[in-house]
C-alpha atoms as a PDB file:
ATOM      1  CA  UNK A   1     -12.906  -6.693  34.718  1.00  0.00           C
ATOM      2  CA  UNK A   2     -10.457  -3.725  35.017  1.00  0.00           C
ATOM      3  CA  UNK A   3      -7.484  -3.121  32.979  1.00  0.00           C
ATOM      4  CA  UNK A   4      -5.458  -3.599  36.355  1.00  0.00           C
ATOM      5  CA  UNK A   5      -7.249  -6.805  37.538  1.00  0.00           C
ATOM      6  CA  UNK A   6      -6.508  -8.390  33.982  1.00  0.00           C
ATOM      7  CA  UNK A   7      -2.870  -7.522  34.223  1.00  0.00           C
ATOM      8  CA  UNK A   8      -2.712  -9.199  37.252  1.00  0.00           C
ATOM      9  CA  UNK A   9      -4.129 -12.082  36.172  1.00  0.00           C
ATOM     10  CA  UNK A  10      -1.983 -12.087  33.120  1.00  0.00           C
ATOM     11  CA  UNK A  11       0.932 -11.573  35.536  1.00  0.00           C
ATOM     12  CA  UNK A  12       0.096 -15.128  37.424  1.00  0.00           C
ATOM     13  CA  UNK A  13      -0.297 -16.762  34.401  1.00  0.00           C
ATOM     14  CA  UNK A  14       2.756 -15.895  32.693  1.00  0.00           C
ATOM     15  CA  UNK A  15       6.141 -17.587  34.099  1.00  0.00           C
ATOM     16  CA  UNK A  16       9.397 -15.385  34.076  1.00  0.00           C
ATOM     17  CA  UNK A  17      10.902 -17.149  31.081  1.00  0.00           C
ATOM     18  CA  UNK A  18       7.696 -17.210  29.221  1.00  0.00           C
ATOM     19  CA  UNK A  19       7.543 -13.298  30.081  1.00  0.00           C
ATOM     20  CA  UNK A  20      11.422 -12.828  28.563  1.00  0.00           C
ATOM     21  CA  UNK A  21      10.796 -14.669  25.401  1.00  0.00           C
ATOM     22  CA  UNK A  22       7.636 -12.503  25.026  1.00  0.00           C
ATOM     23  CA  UNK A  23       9.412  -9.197  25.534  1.00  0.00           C
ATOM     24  CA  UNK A  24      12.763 -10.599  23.414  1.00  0.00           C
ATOM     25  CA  UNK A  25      14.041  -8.122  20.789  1.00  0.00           C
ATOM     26  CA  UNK A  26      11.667  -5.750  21.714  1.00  0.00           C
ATOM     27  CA  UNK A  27      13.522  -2.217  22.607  1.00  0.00           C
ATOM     28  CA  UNK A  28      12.965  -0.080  25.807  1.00  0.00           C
ATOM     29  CA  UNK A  29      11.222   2.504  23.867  1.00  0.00           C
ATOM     30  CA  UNK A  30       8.532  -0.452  22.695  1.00  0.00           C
ATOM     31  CA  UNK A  31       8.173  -1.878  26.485  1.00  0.00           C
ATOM     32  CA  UNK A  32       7.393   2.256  27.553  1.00  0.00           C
ATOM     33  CA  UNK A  33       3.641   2.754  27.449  1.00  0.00           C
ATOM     34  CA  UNK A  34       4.219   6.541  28.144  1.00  0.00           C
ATOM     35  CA  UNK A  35       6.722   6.769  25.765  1.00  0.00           C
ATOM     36  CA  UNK A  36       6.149   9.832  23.049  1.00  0.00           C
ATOM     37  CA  UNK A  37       5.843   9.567  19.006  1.00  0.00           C
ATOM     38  CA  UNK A  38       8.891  11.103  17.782  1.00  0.00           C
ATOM     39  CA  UNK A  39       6.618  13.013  14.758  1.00  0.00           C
ATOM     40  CA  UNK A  40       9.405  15.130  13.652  1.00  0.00           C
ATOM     41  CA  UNK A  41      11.897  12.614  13.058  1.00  0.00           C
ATOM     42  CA  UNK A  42       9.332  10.334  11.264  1.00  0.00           C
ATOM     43  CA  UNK A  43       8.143  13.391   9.551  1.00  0.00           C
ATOM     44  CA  UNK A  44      11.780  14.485   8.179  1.00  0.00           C
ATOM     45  CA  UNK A  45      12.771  10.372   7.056  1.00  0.00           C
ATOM     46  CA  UNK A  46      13.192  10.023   3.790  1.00  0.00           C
ATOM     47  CA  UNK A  47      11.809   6.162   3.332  1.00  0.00           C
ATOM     48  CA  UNK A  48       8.759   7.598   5.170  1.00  0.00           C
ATOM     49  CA  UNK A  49       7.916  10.372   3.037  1.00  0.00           C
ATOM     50  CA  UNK A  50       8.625   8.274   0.167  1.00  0.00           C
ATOM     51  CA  UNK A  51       6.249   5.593   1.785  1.00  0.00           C
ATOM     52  CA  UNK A  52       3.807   8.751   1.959  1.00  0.00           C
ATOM     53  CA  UNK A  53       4.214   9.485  -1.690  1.00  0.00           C
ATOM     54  CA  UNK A  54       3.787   6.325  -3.395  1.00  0.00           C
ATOM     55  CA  UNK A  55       0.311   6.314  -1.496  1.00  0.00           C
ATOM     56  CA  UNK A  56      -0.533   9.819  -3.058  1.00  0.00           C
ATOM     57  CA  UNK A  57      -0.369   8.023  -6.722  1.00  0.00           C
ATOM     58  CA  UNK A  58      -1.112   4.340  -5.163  1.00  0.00           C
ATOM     59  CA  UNK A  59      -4.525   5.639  -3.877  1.00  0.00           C
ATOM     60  CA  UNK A  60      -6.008   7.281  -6.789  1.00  0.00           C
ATOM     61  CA  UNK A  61      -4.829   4.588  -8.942  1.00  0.00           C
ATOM     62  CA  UNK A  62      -7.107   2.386  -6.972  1.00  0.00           C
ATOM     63  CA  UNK A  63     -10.119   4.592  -6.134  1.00  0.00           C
ATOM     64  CA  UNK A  64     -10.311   5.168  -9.912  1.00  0.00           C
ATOM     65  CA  UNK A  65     -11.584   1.880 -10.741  1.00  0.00           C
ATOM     66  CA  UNK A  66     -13.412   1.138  -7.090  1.00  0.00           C
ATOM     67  CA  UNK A  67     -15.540   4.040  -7.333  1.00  0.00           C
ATOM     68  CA  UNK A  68     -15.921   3.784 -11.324  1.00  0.00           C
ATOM     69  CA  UNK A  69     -15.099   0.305 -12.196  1.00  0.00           C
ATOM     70  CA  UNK A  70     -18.965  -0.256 -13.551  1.00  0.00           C
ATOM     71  CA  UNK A  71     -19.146   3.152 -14.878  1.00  0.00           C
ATOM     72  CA  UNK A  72     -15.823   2.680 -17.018  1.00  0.00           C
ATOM     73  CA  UNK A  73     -17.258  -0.690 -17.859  1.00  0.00           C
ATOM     74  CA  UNK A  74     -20.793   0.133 -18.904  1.00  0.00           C
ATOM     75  CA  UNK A  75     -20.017   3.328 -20.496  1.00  0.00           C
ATOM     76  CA  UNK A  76     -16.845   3.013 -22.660  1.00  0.00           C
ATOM     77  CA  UNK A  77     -16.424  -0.778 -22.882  1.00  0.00           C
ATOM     78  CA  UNK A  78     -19.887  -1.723 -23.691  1.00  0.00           C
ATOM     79  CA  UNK A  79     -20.961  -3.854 -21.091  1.00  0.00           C
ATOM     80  CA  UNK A  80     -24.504  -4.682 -20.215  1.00  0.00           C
ATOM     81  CA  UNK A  81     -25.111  -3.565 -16.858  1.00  0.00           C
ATOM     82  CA  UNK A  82     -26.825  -7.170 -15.653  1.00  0.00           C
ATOM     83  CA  UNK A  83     -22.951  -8.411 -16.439  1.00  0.00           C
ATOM     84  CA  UNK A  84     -20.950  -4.801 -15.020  1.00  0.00           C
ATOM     85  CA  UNK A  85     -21.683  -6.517 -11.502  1.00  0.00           C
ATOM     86  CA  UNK A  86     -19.823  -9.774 -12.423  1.00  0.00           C
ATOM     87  CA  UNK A  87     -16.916  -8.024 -14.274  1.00  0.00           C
ATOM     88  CA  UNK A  88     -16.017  -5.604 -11.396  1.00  0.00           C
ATOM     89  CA  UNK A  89     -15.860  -8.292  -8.814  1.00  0.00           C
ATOM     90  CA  UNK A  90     -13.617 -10.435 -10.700  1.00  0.00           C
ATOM     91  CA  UNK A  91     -10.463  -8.037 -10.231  1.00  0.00           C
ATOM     92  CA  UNK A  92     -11.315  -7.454  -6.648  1.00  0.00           C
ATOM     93  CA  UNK A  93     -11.105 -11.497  -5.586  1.00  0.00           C
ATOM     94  CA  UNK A  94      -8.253 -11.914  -8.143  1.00  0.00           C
ATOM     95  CA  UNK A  95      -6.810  -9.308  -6.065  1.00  0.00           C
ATOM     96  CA  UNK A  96      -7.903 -10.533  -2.875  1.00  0.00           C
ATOM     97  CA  UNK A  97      -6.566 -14.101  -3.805  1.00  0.00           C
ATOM     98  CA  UNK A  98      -2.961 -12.325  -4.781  1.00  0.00           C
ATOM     99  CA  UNK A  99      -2.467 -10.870  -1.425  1.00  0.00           C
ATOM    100  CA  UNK A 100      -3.034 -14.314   0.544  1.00  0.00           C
ATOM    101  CA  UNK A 101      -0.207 -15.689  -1.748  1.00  0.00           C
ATOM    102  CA  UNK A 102       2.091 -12.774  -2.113  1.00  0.00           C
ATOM    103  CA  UNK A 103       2.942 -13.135   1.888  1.00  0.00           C
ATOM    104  CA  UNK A 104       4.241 -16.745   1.770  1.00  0.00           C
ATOM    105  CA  UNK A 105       5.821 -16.182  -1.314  1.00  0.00           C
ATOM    106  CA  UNK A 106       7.482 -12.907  -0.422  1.00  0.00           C
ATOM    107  CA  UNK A 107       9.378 -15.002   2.191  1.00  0.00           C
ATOM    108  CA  UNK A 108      10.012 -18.025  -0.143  1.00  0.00           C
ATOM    109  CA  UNK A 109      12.572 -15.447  -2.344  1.00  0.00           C
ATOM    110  CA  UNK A 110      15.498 -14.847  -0.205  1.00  0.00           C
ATOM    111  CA  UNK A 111      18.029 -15.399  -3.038  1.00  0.00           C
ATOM    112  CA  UNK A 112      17.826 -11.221  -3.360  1.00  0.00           C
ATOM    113  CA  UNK A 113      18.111  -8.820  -0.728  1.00  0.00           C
ATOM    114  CA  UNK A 114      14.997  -7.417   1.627  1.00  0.00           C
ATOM    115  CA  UNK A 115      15.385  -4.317  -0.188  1.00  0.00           C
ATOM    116  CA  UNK A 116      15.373  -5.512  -3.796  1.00  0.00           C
ATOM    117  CA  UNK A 117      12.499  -7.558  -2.809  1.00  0.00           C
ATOM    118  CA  UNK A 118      10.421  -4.644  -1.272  1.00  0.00           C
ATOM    119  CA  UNK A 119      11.225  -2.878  -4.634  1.00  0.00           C
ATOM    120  CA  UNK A 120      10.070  -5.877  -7.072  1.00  0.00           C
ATOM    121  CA  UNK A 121       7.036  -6.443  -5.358  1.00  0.00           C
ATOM    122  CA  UNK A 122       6.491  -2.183  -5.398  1.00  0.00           C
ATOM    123  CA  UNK A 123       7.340  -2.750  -9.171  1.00  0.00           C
ATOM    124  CA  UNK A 124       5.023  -5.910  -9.797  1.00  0.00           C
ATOM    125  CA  UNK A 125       2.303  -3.777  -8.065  1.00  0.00           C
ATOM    126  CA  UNK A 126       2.588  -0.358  -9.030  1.00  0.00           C
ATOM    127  CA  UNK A 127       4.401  -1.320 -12.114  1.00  0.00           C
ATOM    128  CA  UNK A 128       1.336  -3.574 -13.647  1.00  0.00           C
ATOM    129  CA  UNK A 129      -0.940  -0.936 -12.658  1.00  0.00           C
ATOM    130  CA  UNK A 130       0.903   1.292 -14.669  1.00  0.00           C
ATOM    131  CA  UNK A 131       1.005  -0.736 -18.123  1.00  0.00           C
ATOM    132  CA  UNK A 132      -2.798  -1.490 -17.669  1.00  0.00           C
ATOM    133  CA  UNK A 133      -3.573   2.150 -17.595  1.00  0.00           C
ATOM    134  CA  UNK A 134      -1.990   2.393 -20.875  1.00  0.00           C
ATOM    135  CA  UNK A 135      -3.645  -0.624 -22.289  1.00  0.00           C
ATOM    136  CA  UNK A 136      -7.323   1.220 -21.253  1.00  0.00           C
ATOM    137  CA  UNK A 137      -5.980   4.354 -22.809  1.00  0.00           C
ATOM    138  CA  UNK A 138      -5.103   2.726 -26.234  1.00  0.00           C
ATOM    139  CA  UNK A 139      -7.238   0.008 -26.806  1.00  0.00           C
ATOM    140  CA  UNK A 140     -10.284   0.313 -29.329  1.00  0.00           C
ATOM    141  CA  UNK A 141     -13.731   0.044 -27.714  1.00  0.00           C
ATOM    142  CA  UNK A 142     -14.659  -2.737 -29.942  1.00  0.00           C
ATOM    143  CA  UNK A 143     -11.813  -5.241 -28.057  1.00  0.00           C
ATOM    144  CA  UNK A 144     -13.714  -5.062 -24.931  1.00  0.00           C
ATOM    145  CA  UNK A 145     -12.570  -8.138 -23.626  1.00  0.00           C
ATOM    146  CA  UNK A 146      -8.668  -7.080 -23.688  1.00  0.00           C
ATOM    147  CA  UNK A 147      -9.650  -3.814 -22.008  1.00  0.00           C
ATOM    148  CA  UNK A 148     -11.608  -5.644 -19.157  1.00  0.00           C
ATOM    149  CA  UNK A 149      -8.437  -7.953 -19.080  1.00  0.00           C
ATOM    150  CA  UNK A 150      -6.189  -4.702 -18.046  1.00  0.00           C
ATOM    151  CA  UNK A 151      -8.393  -3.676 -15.504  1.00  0.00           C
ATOM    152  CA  UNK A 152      -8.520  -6.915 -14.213  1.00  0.00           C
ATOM    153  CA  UNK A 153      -4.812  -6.940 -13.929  1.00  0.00           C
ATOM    154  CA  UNK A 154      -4.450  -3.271 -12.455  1.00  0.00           C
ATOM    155  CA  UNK A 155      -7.123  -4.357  -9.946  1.00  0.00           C
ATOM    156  CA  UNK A 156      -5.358  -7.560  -8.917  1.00  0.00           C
ATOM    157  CA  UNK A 157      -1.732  -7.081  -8.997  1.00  0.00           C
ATOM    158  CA  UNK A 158      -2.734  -3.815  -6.650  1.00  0.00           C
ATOM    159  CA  UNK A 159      -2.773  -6.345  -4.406  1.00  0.00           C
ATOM    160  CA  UNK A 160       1.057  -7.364  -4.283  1.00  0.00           C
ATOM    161  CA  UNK A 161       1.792  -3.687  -2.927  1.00  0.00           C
ATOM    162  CA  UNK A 162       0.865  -5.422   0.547  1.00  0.00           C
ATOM    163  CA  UNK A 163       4.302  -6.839   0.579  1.00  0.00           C
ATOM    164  CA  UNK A 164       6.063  -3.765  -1.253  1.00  0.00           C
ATOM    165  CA  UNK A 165       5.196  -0.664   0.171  1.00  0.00           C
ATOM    166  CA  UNK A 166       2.785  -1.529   3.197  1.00  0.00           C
ATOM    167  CA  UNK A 167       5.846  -3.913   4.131  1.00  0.00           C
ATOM    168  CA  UNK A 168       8.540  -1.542   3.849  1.00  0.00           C
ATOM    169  CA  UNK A 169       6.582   1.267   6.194  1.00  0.00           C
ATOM    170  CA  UNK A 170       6.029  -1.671   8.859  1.00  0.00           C
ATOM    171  CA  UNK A 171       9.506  -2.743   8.534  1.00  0.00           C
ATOM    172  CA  UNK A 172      11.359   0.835   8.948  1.00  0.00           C
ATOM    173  CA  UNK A 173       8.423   1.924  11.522  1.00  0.00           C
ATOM    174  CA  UNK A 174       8.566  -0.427  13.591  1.00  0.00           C
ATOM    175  CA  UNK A 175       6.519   0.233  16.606  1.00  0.00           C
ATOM    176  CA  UNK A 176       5.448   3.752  15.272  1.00  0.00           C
ATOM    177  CA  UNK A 177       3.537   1.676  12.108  1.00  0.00           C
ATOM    178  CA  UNK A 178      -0.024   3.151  14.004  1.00  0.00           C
ATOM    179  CA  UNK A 179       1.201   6.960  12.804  1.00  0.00           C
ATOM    180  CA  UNK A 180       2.586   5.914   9.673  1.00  0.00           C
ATOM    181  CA  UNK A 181      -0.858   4.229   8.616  1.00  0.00           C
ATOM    182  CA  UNK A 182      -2.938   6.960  10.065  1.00  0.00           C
ATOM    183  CA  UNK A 183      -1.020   9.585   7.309  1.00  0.00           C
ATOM    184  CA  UNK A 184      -1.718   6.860   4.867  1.00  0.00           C
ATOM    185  CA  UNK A 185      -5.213   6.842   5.453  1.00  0.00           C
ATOM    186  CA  UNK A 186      -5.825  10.417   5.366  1.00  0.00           C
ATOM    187  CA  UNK A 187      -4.167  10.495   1.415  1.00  0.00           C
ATOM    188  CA  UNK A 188      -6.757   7.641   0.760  1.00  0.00           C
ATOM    189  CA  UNK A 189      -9.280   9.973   1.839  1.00  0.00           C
ATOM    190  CA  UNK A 190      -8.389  12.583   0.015  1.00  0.00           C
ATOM    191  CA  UNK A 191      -8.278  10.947  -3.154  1.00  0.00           C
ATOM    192  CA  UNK A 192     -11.799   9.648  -2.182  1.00  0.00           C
ATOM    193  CA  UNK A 193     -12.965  13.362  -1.939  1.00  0.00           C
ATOM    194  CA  UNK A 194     -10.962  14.919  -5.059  1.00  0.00           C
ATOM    195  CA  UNK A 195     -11.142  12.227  -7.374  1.00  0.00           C
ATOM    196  CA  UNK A 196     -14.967  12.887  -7.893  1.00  0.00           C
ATOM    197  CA  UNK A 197     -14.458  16.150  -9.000  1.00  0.00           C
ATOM    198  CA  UNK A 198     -11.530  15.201 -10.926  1.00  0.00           C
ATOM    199  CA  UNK A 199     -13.360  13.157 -13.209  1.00  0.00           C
ATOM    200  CA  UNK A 200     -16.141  15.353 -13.630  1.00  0.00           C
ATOM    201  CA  UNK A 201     -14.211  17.734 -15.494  1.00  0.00           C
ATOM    202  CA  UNK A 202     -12.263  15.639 -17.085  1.00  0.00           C
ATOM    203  CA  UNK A 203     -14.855  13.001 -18.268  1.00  0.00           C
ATOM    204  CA  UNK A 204     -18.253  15.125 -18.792  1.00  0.00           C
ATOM    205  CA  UNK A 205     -19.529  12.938 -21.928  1.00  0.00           C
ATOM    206  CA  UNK A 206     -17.413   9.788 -20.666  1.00  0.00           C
ATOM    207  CA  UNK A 207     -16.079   9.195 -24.162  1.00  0.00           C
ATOM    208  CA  UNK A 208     -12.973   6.773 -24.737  1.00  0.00           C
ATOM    209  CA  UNK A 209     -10.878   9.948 -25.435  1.00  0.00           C
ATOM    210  CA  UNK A 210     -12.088  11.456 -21.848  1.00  0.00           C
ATOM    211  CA  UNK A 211     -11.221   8.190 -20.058  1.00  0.00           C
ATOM    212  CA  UNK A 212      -8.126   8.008 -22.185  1.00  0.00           C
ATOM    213  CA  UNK A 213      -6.549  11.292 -20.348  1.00  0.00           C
ATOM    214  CA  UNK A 214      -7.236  10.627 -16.850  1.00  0.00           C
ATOM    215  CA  UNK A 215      -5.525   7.561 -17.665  1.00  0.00           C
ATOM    216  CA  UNK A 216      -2.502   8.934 -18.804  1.00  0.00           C
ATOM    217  CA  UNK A 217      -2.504  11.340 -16.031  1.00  0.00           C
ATOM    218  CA  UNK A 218      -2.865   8.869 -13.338  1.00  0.00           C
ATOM    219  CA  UNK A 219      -0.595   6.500 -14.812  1.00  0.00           C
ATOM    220  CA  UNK A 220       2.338   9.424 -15.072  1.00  0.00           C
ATOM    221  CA  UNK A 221       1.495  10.318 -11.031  1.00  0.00           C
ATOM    222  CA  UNK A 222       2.072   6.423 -10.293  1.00  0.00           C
ATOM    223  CA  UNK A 223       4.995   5.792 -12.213  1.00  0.00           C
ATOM    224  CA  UNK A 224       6.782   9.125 -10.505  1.00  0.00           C
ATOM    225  CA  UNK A 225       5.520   8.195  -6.922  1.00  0.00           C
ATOM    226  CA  UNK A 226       6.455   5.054  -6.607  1.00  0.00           C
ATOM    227  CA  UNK A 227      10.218   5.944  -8.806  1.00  0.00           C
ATOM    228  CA  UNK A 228      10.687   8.215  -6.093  1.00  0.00           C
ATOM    229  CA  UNK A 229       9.664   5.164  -3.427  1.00  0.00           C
ATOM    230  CA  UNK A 230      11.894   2.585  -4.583  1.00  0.00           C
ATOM    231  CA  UNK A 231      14.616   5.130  -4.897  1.00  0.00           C
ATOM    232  CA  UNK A 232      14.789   6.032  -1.255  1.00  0.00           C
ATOM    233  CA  UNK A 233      13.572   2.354  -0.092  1.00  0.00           C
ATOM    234  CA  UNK A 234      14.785   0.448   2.954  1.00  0.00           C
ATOM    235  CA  UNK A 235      14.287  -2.164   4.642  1.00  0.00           C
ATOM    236  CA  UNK A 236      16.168  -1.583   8.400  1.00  0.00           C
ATOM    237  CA  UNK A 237      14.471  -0.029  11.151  1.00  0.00           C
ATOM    238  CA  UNK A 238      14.786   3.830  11.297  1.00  0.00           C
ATOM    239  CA  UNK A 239      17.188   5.775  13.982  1.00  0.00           C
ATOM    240  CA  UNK A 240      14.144   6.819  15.845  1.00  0.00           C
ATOM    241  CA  UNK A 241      12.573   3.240  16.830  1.00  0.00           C
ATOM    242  CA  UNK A 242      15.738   2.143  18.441  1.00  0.00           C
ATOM    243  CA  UNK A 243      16.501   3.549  22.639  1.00  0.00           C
ATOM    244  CA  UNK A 244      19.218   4.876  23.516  1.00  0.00           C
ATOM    245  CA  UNK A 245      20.697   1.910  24.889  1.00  0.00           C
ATOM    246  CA  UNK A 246      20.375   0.289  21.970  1.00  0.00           C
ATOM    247  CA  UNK A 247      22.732   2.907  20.042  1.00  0.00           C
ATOM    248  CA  UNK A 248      25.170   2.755  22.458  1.00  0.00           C
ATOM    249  CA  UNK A 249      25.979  -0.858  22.281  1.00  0.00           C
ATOM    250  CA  UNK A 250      25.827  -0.389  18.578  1.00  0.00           C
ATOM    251  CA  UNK A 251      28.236   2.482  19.321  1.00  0.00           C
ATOM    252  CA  UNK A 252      30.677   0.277  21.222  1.00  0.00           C
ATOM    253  CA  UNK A 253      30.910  -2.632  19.040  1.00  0.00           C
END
């Protein structure tokens, strides 16, 4: 079946009302297939590049302990390695059980604004992550139990920043989310390719000291990338997703 031939069958299947409430509240510059991606306006808003930055800590922060999780675990916390399996997955479902939840309850706490929402949940994400990478850093190798307790925290509450930063770049996007992700995903891989690297140099013998500065240094990225996000946070639509018809009857109210 062609593209065509199914839009004319969606065409006889849809009434006229049906079709309005489907295309209600969307703008002319969201119905327009053709229509361009304004990149430089995107490119110069300040939300957006502090979206952008809070990624460039965010990311690491979470690479560090998918791609050495066991190795942390095993090496500096003592683990045996038939149990480093069990104690890495842990954090990942506690953080994949956190994100089903944080949705629902994200729209259950609408006693504070949009914005100071987007920037609790940033906090509660980012935030935790933070602390935890100063637990790691401090705590003695001989309370392995408290330091598998922080990285099951960073890991997990890395899953609230689904409804802090992901949701603020969907809600000021708009229609131009597909660009704003597609920057996003190019940090992640980045800090997929220099983190190795990183942590070669900085943890040859992977002593607790070793460990204990990439910590720090990661920690001091996230807490100044996402300072910077909830500084400049929003949570209205940018200039550039609304038509032109839309700012003039904003214009003549």
């Amino acid at each position: 079946m062609t593209i065509g031939s199914l839009k004319l069958n969606l065409e006889k299947r849809v009434s006229a009302k049906e079709l309005t409430k489907i295309e209600k509240g969307k703008s002319e510059r969201e119905k327009q297939t053709n229509n361009k991606t304004p990149y430089l306006s995107i490119c110069k808003d300040l939300t957006i590049i502090g979206i952008w930055v809070s990624w460039i800590g965010g990311a690491p922060a979470f690479q560090i302990f998918l791609q050495y999780g066991p190795t942390y675990l095993n090496k500096v916390l003592h683990y045996e390695v038939a149990s480093t399996g069990f104690a890495t997955a842990v954090p990942f479902l506690l953080a994949l059980i956190i994100k089903v939840v944080a949705s629902p309850f994200y729209n259950v706490v609408t006693f504070i604004s949009e914005k100071a929402r987007l920037v609790v949940f940033t906090i509660g994400s980012q935030g935790t992550m933070a602390v935890c990478f100063i637990v790691l850093a401090l705590i003695p190798t001989d309370r392995a139990f408290i330091g598998w307790c922080a990285y099951a925290f960073a890991v997990g509450f890395s899953g609230l920043n689904c409804v802090g930063m992901f949701k603020c770049a969907q809600m000021v996007s708009r229609q131009y989310m597909g660009f704003i992700m597609a920057v996003l995903s190019i940090i992640n891989s980045l800090s997929v390719l220099i983190l190795p690297p990183f942590v070669s140099y900085m943890v040859p013998t992977n002593s607790p000291e070793e460990w204990a500065m990439v910590f720090y240094i990661i920690c001091a990225i996230v807490v100044v990338t996402n300072g910077f996000f909830c500084f400049v946070c929003k949570s209205e639509p940018a200039s550039w997703t609304r038509d032109e018809e839309d700012d003039e009857s904003n214009g003549s109210v």
